[in-house]
Protein backbone atom coordinates (compact mmCIF):
# COMPACT_ATOMS: atom_id res chain seq x y z
CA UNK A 1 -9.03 15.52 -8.12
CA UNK A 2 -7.91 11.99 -7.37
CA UNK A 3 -8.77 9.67 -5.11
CA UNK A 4 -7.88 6.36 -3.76
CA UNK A 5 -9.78 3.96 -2.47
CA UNK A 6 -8.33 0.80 -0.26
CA UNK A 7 -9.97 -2.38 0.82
CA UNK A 8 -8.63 -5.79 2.30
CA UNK A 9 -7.81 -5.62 5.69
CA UNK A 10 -8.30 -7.53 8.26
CA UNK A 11 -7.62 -9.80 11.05
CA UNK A 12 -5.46 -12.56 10.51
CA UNK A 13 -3.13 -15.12 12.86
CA UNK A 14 0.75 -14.88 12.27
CA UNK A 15 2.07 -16.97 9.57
CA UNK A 16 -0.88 -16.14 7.28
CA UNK A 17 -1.63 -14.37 4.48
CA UNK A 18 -3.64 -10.79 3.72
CA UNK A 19 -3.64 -8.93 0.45
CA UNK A 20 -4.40 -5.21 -0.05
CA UNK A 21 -5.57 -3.62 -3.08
CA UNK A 22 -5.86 0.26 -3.86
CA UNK A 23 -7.02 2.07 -7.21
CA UNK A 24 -7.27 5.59 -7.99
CA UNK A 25 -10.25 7.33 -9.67
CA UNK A 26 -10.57 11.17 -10.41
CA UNK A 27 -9.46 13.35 -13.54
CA UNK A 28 -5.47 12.67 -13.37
CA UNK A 29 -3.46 12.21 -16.62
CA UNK A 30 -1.38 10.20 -15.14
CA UNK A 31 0.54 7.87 -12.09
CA UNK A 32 3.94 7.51 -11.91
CA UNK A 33 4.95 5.77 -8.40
CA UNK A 34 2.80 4.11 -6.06
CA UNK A 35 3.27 2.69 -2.78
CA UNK A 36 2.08 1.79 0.78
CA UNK A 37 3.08 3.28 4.25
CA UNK A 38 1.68 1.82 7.36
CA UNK A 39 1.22 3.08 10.74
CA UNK A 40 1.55 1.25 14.54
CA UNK A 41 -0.02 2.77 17.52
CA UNK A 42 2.24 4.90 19.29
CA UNK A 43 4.81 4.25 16.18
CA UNK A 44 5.85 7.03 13.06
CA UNK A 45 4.68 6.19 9.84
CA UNK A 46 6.90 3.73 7.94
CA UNK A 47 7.49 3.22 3.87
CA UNK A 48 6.12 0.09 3.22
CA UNK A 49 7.01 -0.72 -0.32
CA UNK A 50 7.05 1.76 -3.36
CA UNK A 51 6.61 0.80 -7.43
CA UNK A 52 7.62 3.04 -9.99
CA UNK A 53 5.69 3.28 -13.41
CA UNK A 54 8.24 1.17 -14.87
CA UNK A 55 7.09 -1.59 -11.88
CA UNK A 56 10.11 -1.50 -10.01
CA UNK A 57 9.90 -2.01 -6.29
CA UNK A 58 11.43 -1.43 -3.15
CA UNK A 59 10.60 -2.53 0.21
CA UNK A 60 11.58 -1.67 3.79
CA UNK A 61 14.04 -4.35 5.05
CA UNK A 62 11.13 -5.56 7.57
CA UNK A 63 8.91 -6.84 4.70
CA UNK A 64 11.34 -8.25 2.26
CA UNK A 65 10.98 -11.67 0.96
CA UNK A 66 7.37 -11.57 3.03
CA UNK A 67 5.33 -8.93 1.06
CA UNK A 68 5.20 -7.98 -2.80
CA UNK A 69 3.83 -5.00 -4.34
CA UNK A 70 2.41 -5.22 -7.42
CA UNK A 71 0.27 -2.28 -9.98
CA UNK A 72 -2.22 -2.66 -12.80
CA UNK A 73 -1.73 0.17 -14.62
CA UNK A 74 -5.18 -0.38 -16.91
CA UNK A 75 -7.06 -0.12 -13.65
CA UNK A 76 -5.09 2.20 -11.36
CA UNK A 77 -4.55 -0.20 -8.67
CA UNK A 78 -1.69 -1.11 -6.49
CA UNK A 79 -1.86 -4.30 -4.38
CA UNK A 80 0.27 -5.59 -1.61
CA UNK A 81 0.74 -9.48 -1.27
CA UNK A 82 1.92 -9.90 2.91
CA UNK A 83 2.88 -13.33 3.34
CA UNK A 84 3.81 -14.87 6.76
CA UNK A 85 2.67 -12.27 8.65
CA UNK A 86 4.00 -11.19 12.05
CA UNK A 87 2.16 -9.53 14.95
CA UNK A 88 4.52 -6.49 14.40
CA UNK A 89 3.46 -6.52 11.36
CA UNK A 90 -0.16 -4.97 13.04
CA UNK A 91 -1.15 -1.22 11.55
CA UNK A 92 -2.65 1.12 9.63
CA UNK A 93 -1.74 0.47 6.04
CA UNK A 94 -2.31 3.62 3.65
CA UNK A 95 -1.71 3.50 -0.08
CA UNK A 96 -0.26 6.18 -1.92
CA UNK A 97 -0.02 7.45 -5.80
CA UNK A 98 2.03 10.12 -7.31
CA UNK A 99 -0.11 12.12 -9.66
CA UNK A 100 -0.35 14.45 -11.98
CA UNK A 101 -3.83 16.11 -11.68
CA UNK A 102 -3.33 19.93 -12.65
CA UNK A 103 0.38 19.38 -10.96
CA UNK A 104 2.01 16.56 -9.60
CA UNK A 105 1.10 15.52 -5.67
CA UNK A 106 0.69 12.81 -3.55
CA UNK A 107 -2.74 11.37 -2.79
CA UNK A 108 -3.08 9.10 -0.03
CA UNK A 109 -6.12 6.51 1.05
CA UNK A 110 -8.15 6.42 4.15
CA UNK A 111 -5.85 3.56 5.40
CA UNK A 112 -6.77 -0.44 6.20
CA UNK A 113 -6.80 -2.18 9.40
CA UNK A 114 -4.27 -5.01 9.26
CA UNK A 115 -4.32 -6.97 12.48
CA UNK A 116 -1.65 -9.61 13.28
CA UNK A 117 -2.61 -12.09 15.98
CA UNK A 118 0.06 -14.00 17.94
């Protein structure tokens, strides 16, 4: 079983700064990509940012040049750096990991409040 465990959220005013961290626990041999999605009210999930094993990222054109994803492979964690902040920036961020525990699958965290005030 794996499991993922998120904290940093929050409430900050536009223009500033929130980081998110993530890390996995549970009896997986290994993680190959992890990433964050994020959810608005009455808005479909959207891909966040992704990092592959090799720690190469991608990000949704939204968040470029404002958030950075980042992994520490020793400790299972993924974080995500969100820099000048924007009230649409406002959701549910969840964090994911692709595992292998008995097979590969996607585990996902309970998701973080990230509020952006205008």
């Amino acid at each position: 079983q794996v499991q993922l465990v998120e904290s940093g959220g929050g409430l900050v005013q536009a223009g500033g700064s929130l980081g998110l961290s993530c890390t996995a626990s549970g009896s997986f041999s290994r993680i190959n990509d992890m990433g964050w999605y994020r959810q608005a009210p009455g808005k479909q999930r959207e891909l966040v940012a992704t990092i592959t094993s090799g720690a190469m990222t991608n990000y949704t054109d939204s968040v470029k040049g404002r958030f950075t994803i980042s992994r520490d492979n020793a400790k299972n964690t993924v974080y995500l750096q969100m820099n000048s902040l924007k009230p649409e920036d406002t959701a549910v961020y969840y964090c994911w990991v692709f595992a292998f525990y008995i097979r590969p699958m996607y585990y996902w965290g309970q998701g973080t409040q990230v509020v952006v005030s205008s």
